[in-house]
N, C-alpha and C. Protein backbone atom coordinates (compact mmCIF):
# COMPACT_ATOMS: atom_id res chain seq x y z
N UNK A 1 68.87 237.92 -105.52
CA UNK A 1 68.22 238.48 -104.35
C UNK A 1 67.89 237.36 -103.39
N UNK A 2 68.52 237.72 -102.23
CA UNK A 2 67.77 236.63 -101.19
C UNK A 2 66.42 236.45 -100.87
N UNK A 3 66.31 235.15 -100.43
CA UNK A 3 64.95 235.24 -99.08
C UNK A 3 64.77 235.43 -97.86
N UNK A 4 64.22 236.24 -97.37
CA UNK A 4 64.07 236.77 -96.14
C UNK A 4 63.61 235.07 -95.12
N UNK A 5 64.01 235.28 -94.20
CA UNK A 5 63.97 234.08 -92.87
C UNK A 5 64.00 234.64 -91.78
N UNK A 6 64.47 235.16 -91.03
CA UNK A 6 64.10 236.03 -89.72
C UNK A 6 64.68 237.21 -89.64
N UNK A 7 64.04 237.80 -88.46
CA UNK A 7 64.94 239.25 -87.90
C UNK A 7 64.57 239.35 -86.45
N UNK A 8 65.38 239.80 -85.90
CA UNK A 8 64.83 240.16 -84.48
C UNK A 8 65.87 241.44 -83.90
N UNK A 9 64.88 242.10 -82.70
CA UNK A 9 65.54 243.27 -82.07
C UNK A 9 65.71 242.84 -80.59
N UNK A 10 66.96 243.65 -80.49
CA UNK A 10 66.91 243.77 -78.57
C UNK A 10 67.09 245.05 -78.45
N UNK A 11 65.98 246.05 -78.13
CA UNK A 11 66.76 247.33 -77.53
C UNK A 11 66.06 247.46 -76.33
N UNK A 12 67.52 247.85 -75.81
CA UNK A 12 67.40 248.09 -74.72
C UNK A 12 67.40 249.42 -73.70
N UNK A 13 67.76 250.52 -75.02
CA UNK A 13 66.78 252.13 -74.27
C UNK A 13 66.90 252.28 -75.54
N UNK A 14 65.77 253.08 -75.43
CA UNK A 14 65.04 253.77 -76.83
C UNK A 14 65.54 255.21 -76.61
N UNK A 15 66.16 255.74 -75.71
CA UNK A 15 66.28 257.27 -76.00
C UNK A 15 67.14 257.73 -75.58
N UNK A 16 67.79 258.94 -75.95
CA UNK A 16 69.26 259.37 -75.22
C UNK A 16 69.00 259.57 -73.18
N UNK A 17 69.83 259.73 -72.76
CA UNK A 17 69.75 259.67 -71.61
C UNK A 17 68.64 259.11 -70.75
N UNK A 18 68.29 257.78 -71.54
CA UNK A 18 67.24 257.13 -70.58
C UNK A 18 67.54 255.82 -70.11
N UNK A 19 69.39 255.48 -69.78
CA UNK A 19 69.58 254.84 -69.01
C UNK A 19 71.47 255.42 -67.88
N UNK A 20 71.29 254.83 -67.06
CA UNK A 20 72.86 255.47 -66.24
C UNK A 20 73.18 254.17 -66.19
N UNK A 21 74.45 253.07 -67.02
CA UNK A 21 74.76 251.88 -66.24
C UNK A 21 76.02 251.94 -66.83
N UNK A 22 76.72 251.67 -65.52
CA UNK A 22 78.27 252.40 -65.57
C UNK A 22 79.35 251.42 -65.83
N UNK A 23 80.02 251.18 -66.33
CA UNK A 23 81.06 249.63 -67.06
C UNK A 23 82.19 250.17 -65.38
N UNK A 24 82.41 249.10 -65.16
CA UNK A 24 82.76 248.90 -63.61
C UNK A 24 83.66 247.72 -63.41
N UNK A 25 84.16 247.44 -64.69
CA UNK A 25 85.25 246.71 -64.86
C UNK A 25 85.87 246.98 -66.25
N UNK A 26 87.23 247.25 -66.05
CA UNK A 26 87.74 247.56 -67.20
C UNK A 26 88.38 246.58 -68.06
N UNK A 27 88.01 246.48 -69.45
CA UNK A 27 89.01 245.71 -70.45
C UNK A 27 87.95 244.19 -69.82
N UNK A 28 86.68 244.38 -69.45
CA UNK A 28 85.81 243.35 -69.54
C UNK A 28 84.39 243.10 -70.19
N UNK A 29 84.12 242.77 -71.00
CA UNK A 29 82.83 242.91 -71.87
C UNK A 29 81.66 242.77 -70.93
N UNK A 30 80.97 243.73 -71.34
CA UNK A 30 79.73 244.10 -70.65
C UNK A 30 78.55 243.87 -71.63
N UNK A 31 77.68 242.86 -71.52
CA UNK A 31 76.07 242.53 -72.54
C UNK A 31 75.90 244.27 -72.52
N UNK A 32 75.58 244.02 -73.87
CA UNK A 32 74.19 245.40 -74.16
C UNK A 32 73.09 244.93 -75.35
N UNK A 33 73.20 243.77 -76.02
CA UNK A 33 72.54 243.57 -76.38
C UNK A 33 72.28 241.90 -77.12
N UNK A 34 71.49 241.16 -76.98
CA UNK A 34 71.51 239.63 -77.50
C UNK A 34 70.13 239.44 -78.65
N UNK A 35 70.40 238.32 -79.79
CA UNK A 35 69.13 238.25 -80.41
C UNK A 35 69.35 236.74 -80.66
N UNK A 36 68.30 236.23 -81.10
CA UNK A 36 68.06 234.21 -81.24
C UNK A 36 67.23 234.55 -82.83
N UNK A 37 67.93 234.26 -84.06
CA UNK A 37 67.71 234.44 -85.16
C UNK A 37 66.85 233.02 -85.51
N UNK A 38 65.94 232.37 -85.59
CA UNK A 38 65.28 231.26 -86.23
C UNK A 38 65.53 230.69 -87.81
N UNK A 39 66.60 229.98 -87.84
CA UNK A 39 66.85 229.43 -89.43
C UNK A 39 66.20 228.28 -89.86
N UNK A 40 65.28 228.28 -89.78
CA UNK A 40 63.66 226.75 -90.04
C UNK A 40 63.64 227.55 -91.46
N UNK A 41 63.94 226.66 -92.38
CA UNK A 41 63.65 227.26 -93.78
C UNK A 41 64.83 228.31 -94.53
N UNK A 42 65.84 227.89 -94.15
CA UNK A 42 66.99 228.38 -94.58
C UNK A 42 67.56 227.42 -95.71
N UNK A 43 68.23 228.35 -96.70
CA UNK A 43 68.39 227.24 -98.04
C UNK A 43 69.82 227.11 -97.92
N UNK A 44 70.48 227.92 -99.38
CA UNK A 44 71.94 227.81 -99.61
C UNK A 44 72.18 229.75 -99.14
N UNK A 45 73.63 229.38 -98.86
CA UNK A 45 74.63 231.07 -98.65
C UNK A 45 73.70 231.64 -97.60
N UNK A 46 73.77 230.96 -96.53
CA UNK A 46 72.88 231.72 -95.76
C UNK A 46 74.18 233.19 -94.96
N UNK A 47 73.42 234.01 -94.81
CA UNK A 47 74.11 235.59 -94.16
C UNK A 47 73.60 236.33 -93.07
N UNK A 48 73.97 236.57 -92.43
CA UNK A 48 73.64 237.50 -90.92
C UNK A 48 73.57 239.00 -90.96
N UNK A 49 72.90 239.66 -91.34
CA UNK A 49 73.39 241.57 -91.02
C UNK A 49 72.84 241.53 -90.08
N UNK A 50 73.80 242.33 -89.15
CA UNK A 50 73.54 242.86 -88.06
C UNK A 50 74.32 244.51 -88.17
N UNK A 51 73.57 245.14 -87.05
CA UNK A 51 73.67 246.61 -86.94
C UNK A 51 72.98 246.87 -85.58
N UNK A 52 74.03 247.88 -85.32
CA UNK A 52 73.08 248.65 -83.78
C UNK A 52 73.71 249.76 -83.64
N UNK A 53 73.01 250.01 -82.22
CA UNK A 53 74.09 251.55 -82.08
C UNK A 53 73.99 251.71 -79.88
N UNK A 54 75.22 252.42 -79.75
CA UNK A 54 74.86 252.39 -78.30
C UNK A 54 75.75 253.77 -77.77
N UNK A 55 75.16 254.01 -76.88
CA UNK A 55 75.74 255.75 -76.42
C UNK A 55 76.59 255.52 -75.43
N UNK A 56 77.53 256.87 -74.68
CA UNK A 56 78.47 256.60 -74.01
C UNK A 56 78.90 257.66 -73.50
N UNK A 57 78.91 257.66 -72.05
CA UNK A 57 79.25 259.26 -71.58
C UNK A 57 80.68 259.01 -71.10
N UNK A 58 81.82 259.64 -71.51
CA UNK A 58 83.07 259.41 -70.90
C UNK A 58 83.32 260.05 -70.12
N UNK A 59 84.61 259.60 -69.48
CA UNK A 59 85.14 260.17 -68.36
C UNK A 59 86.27 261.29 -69.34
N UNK A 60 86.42 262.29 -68.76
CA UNK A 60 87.46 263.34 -68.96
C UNK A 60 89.23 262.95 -69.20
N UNK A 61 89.35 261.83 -70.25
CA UNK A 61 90.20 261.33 -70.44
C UNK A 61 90.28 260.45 -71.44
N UNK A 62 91.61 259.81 -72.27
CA UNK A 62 91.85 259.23 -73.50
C UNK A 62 91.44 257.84 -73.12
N UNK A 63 90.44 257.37 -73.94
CA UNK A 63 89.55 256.52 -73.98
C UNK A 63 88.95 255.64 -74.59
N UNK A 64 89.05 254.33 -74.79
CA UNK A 64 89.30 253.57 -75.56
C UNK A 64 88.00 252.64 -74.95
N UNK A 65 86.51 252.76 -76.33
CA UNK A 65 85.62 251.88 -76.47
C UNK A 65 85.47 251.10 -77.65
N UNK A 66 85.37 249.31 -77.03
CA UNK A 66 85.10 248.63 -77.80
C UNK A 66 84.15 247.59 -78.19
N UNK A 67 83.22 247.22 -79.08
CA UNK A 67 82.12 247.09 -79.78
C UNK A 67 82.32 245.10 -80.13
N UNK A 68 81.62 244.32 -79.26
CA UNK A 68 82.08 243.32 -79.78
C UNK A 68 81.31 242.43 -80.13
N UNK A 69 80.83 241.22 -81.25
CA UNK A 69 79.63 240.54 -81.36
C UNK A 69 79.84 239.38 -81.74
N UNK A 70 79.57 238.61 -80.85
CA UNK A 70 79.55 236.98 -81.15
C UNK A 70 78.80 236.08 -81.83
N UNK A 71 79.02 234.92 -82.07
CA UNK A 71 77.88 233.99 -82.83
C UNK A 71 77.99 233.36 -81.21
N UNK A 72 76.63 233.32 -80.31
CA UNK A 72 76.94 232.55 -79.28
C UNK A 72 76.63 233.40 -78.02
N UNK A 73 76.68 233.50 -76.77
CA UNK A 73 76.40 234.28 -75.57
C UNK A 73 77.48 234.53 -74.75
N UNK A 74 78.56 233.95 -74.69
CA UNK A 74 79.82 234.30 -73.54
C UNK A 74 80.66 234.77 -74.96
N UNK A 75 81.89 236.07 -74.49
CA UNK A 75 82.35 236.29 -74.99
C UNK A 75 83.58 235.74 -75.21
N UNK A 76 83.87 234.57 -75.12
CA UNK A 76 84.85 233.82 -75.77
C UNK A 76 84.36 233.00 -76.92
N UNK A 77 82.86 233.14 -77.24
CA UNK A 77 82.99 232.39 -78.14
C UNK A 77 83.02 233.19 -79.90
N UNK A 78 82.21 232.33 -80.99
CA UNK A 78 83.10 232.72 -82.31
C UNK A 78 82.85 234.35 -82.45
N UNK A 79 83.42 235.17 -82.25
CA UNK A 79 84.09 236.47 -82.98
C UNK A 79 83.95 236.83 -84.14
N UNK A 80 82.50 237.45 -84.64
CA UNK A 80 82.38 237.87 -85.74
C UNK A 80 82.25 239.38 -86.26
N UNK A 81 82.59 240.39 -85.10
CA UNK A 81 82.82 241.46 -85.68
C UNK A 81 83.57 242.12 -83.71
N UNK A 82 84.42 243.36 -84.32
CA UNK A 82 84.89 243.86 -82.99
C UNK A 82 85.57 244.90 -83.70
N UNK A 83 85.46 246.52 -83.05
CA UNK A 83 85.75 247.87 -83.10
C UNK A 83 85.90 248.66 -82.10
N UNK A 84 87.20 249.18 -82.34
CA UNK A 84 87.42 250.03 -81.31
C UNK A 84 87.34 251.76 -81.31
N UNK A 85 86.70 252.34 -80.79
CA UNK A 85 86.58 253.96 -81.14
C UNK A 85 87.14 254.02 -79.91
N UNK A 86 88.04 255.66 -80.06
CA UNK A 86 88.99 255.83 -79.36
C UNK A 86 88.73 257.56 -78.94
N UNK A 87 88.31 258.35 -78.20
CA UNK A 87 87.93 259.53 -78.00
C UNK A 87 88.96 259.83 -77.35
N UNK A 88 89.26 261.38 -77.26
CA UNK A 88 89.65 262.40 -76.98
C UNK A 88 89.41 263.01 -75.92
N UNK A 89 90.37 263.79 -75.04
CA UNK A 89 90.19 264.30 -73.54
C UNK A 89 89.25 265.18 -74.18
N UNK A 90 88.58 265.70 -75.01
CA UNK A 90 88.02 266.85 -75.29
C UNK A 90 86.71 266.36 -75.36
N UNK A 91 86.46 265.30 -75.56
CA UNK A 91 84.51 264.75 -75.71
C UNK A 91 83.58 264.98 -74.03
N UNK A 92 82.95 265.50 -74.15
CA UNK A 92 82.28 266.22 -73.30
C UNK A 92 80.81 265.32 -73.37
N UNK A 93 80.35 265.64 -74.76
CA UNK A 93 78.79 265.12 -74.50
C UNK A 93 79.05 263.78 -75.07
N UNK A 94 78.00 262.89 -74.88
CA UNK A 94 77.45 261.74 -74.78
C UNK A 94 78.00 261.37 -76.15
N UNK A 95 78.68 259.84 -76.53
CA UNK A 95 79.07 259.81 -77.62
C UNK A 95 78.06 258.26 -78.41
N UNK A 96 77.71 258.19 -79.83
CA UNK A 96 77.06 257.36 -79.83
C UNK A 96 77.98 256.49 -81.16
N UNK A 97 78.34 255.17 -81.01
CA UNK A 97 78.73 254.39 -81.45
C UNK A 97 78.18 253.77 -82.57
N UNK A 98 77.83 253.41 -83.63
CA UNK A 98 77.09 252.69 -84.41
C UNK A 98 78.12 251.84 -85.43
N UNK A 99 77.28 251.12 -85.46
CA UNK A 99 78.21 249.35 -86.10
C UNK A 99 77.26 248.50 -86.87
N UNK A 100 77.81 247.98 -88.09
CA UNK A 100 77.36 247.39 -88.99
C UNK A 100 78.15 245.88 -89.23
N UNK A 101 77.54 244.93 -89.00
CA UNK A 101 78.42 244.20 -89.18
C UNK A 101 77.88 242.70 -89.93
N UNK A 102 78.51 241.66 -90.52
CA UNK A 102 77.98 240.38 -91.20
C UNK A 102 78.19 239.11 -91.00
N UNK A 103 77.44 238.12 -91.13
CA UNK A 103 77.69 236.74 -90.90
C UNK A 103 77.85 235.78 -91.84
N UNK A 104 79.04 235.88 -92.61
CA UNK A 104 78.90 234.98 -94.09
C UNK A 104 78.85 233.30 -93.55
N UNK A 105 77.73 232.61 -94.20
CA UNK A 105 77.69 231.24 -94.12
C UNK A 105 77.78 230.85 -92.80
N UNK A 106 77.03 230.97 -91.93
CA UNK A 106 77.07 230.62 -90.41
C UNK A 106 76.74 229.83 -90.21
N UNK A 107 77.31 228.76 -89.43
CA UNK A 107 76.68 227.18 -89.54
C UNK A 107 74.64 227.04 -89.08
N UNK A 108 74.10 226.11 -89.98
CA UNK A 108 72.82 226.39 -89.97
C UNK A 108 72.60 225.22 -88.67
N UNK A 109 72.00 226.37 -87.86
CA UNK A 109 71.42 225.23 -86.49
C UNK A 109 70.18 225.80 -86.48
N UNK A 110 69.13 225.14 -85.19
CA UNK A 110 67.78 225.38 -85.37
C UNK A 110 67.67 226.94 -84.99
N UNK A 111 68.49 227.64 -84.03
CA UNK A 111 68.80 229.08 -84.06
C UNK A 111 70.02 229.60 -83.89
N UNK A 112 70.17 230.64 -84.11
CA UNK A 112 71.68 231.60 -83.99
C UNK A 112 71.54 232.44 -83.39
N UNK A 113 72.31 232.34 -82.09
CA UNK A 113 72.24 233.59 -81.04
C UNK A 113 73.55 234.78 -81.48
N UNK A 114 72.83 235.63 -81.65
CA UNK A 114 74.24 236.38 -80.83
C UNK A 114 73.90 237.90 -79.83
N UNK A 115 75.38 238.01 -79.36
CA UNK A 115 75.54 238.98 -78.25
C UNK A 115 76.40 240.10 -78.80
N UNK A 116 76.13 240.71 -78.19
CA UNK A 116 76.75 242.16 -78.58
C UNK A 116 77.34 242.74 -77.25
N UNK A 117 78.38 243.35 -77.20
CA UNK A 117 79.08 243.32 -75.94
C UNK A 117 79.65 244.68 -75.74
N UNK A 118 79.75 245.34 -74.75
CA UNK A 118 80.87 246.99 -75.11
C UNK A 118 82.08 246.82 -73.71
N UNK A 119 83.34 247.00 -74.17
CA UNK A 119 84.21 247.24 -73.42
C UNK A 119 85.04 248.54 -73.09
N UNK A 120 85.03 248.97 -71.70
CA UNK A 120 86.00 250.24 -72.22
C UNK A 120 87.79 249.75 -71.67
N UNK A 121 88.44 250.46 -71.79
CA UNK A 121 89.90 250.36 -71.40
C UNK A 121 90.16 251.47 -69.84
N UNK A 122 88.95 252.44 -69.55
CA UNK A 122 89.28 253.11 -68.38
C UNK A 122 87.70 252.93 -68.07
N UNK A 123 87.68 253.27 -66.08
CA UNK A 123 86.31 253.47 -65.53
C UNK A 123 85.94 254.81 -65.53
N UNK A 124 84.62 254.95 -65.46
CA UNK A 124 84.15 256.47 -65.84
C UNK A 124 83.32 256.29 -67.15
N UNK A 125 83.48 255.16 -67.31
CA UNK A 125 82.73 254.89 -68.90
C UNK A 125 81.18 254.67 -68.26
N UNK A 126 79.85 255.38 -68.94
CA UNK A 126 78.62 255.08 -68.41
C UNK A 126 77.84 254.86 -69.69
N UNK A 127 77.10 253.88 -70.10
CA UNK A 127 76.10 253.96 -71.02
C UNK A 127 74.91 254.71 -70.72
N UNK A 128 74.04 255.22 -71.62
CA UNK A 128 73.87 256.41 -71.79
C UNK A 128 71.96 256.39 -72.24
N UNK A 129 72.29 255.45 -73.32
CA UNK A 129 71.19 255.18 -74.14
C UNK A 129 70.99 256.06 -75.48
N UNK A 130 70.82 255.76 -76.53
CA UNK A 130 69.81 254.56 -76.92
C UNK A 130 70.75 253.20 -76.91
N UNK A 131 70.31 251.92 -76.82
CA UNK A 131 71.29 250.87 -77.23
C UNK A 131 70.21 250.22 -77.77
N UNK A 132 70.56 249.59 -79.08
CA UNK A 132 69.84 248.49 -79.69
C UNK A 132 70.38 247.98 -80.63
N UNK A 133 70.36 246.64 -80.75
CA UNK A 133 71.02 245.25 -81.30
C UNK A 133 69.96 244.76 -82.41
N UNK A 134 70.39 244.66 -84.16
CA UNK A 134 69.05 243.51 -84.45
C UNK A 134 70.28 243.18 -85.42
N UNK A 135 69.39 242.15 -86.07
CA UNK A 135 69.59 241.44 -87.10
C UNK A 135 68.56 240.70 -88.26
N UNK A 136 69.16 240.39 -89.55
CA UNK A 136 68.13 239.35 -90.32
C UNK A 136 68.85 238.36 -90.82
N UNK A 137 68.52 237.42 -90.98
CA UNK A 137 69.34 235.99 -91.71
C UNK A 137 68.32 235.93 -93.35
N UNK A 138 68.96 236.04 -94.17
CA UNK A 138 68.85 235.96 -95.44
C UNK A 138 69.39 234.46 -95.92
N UNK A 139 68.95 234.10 -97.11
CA UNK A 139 70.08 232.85 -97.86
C UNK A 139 69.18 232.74 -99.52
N UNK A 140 69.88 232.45 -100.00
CA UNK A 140 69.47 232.03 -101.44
C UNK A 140 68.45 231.61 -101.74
């Protein structure tokens, strides 16, 4: 069993339809959510879970959203989890995304940021709300 070392949240709407912000560039990652994990007292096998979830009103067409999360703040940097859900001309109401994802052995610095990012492949894509980002760093 591990030891617990940090956790932190970013959310950024707490409730369905309590935000309108519309992705306005396509096939370009858009922030929805960032956290700064504190590893002061981190031993051996240290690990990252992360999990969130974020909503999505589409446009009336085949549609391609994707879920992306970095060790780091610009999205070129290290790539530790990315998913693509793919809807149907037929989705009408608000769709909500949720993602689970891990950080095996992440290099130990005084903190670990990461970002969480959503891309779509067409415009018409609007976030929706709820969106929220956390994580905990565990290690031996």
């Amino acid at each position: 069993m591990g030891t617990y070392v940090d956790g932190r949240t970013s959310q950024n709407a707490s409730t369905a339809n309590s935000i309108a912000i519309p992705i306005l560039v396509i096939n370009t990652p858009q922030l929805f959510g960032q956290i700064g994990i504190i590893t002061q007292g981190v031993t051996t096998n240290p690990r990252v879970i992360l999990k969130g979830t974020v909503s999505v009103s589409l446009p009336l067409a085949l549609v391609g959203v994707t879920i992306s999360i970095v060790r780091g703040t610009l999205p070129t940097d290290p790539l530790v989890y990315s998913a693509t859900s793919t809807f149907s001309l037929s989705v009408l109401a608000p769709q909500v995304i949720t993602f689970s994802a891990d950080d095996f052995n992440p290099p130990v610095t005084p903190q670990l940021t990461y970002t969480a990012f959503i891309t779509s492949n067409l415009l018409g894509t609007v976030r929706v709300g709820p969106e929220s980002f956390d994580g905990i760093l565990v290690s031996d």
